[in-house]
C-alpha atoms as a PDB file:
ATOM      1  CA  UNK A   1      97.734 128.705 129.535  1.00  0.00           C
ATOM      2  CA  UNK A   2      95.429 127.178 131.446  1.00  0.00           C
ATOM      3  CA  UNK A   3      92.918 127.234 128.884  1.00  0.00           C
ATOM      4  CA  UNK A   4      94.621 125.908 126.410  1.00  0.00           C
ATOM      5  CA  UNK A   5      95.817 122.760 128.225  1.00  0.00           C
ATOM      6  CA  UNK A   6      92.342 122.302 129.304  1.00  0.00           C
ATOM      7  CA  UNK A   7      91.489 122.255 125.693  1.00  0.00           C
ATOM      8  CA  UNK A   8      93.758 119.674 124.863  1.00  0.00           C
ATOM      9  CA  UNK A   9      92.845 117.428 127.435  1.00  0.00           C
ATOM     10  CA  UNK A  10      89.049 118.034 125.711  1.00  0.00           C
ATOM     11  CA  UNK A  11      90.548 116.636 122.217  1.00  0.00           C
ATOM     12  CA  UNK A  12      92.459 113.919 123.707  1.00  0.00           C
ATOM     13  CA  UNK A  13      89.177 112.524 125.410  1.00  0.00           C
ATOM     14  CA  UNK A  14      87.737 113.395 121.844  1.00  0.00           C
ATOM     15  CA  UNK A  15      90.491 110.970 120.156  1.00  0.00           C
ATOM     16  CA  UNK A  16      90.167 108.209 122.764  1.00  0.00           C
ATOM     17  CA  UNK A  17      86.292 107.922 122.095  1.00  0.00           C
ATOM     18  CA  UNK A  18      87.697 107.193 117.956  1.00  0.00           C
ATOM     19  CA  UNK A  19      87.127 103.736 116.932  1.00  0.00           C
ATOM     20  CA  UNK A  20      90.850 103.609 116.039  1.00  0.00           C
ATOM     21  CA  UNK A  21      92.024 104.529 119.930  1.00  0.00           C
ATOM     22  CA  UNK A  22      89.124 102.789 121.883  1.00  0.00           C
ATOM     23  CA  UNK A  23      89.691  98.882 122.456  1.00  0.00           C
ATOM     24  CA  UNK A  24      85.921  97.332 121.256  1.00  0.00           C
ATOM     25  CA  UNK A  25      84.690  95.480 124.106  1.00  0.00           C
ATOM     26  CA  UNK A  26      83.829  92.688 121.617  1.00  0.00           C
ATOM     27  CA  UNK A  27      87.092  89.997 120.568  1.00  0.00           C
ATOM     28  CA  UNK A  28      88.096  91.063 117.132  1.00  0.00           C
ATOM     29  CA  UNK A  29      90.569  90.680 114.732  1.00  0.00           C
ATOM     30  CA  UNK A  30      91.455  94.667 114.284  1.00  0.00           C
ATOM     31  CA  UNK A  31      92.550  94.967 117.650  1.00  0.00           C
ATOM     32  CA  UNK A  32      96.357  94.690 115.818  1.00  0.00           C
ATOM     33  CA  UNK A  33      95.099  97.886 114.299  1.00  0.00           C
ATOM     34  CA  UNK A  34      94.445  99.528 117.610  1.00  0.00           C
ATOM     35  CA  UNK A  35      96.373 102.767 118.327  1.00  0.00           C
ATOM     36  CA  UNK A  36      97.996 103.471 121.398  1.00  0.00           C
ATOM     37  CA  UNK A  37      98.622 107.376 122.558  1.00  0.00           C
ATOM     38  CA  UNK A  38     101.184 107.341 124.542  1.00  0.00           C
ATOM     39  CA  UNK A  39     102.333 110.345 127.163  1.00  0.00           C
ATOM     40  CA  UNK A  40     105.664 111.868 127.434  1.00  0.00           C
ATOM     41  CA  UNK A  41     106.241 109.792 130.728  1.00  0.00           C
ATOM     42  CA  UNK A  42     105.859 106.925 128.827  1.00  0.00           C
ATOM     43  CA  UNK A  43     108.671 107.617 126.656  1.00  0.00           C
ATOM     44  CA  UNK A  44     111.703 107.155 129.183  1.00  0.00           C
ATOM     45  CA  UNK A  45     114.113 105.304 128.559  1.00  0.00           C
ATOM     46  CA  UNK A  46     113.322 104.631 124.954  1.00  0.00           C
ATOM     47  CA  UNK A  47     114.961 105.791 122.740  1.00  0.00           C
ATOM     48  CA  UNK A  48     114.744 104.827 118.841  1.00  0.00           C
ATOM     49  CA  UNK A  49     111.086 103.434 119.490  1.00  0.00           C
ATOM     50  CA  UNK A  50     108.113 104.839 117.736  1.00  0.00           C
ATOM     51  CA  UNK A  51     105.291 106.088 119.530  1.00  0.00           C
ATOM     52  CA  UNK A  52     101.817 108.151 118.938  1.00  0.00           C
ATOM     53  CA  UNK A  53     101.815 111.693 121.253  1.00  0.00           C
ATOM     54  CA  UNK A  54      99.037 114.018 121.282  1.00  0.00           C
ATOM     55  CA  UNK A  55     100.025 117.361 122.831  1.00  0.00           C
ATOM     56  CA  UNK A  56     101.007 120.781 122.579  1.00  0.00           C
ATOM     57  CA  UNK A  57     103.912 122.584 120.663  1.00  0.00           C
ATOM     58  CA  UNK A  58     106.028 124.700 123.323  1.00  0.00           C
ATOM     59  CA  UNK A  59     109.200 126.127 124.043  1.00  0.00           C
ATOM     60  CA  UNK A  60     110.926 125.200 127.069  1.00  0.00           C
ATOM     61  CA  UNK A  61     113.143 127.508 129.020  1.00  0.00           C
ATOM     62  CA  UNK A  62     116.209 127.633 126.948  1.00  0.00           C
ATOM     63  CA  UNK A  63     114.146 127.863 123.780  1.00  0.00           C
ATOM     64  CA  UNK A  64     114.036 124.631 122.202  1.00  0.00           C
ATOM     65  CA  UNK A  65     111.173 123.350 120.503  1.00  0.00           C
ATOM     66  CA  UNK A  66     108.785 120.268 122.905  1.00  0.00           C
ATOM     67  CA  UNK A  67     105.802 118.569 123.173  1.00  0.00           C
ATOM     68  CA  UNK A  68     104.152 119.043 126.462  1.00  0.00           C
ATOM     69  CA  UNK A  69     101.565 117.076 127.692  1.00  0.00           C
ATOM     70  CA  UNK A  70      99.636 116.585 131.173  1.00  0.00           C
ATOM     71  CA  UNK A  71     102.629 114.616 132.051  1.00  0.00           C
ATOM     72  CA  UNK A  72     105.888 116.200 131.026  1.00  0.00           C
ATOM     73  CA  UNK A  73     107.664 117.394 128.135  1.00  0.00           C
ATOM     74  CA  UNK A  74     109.808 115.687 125.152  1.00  0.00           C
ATOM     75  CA  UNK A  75     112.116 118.234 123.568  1.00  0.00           C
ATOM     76  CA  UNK A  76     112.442 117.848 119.833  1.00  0.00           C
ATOM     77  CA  UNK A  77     115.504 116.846 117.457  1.00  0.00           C
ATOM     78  CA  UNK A  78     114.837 117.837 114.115  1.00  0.00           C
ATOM     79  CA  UNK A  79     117.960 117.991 112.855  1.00  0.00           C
ATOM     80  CA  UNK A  80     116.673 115.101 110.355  1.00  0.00           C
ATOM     81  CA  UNK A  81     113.395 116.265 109.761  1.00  0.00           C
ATOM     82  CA  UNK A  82     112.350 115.386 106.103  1.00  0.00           C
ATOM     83  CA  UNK A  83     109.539 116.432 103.997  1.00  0.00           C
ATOM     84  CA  UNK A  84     107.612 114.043 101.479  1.00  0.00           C
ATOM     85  CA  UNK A  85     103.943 113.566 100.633  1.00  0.00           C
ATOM     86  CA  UNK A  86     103.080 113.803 104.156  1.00  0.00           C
ATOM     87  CA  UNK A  87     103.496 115.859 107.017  1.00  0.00           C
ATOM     88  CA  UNK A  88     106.731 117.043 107.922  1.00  0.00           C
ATOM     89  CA  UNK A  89     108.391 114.520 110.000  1.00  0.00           C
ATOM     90  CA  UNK A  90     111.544 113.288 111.451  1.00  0.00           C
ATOM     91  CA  UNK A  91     112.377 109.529 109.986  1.00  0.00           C
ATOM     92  CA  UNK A  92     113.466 107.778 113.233  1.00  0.00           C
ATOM     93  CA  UNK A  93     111.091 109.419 115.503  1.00  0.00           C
ATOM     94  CA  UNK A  94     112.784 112.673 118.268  1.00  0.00           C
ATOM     95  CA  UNK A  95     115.389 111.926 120.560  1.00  0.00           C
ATOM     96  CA  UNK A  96     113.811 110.606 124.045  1.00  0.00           C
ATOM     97  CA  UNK A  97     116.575 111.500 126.348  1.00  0.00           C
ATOM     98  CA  UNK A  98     115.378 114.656 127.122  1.00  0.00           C
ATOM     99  CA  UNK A  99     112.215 114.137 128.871  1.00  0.00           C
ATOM    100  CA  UNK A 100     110.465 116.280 131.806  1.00  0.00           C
ATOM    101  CA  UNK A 101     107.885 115.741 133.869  1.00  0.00           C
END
């Protein structure tokens, strides 16, 4: 296991160094296009916001689906999942409340 989550912390320096993650150190205009990871700990408390996580699919210990990161985990709702042209994904975002770390 150890492997893998060194792995992912591999691709999420990968992402960061992505024009689209990384702030330019120049002023600019597309900073309002700037995306933001955020990590599970981040999530707290906020419920029905949208945010970006990178991490790993798990299940915790009574068998529900997460995403774990370095920080914690988020267990997954998809109990509204929908499917359309793109990925499958739930339409208000999974519910926050229960969060590890």
């Amino acid at each position: 296991m150890l492997s893998v989550r060194n792995r992912l912390n591999i691709i999420k320096q990968s992402v960061l160094r992505n024009e689209h993650f990384a702030p330019s150190t120049l002023p600019s205009r597309d900073r309002e296009r700037l995306v933001t990871l955020k990590s599970t700990k981040q999530l707290l408390g906020r419920s029905g916001e949208r945010f970006l996580l990178l991490g790993m699919l798990a299940h915790n210990k009574e068998g529900k689906l997460c995403v774990e990161d370095a920080d914690g985990s988020v267990e997954l709702d998809l109990s509204k999942l929908v499917s359309g042209n793109s990925p499958l994904r739930p339409p208000l975002g999974p519910d926050y409340r229960n969060i590890t770390g």
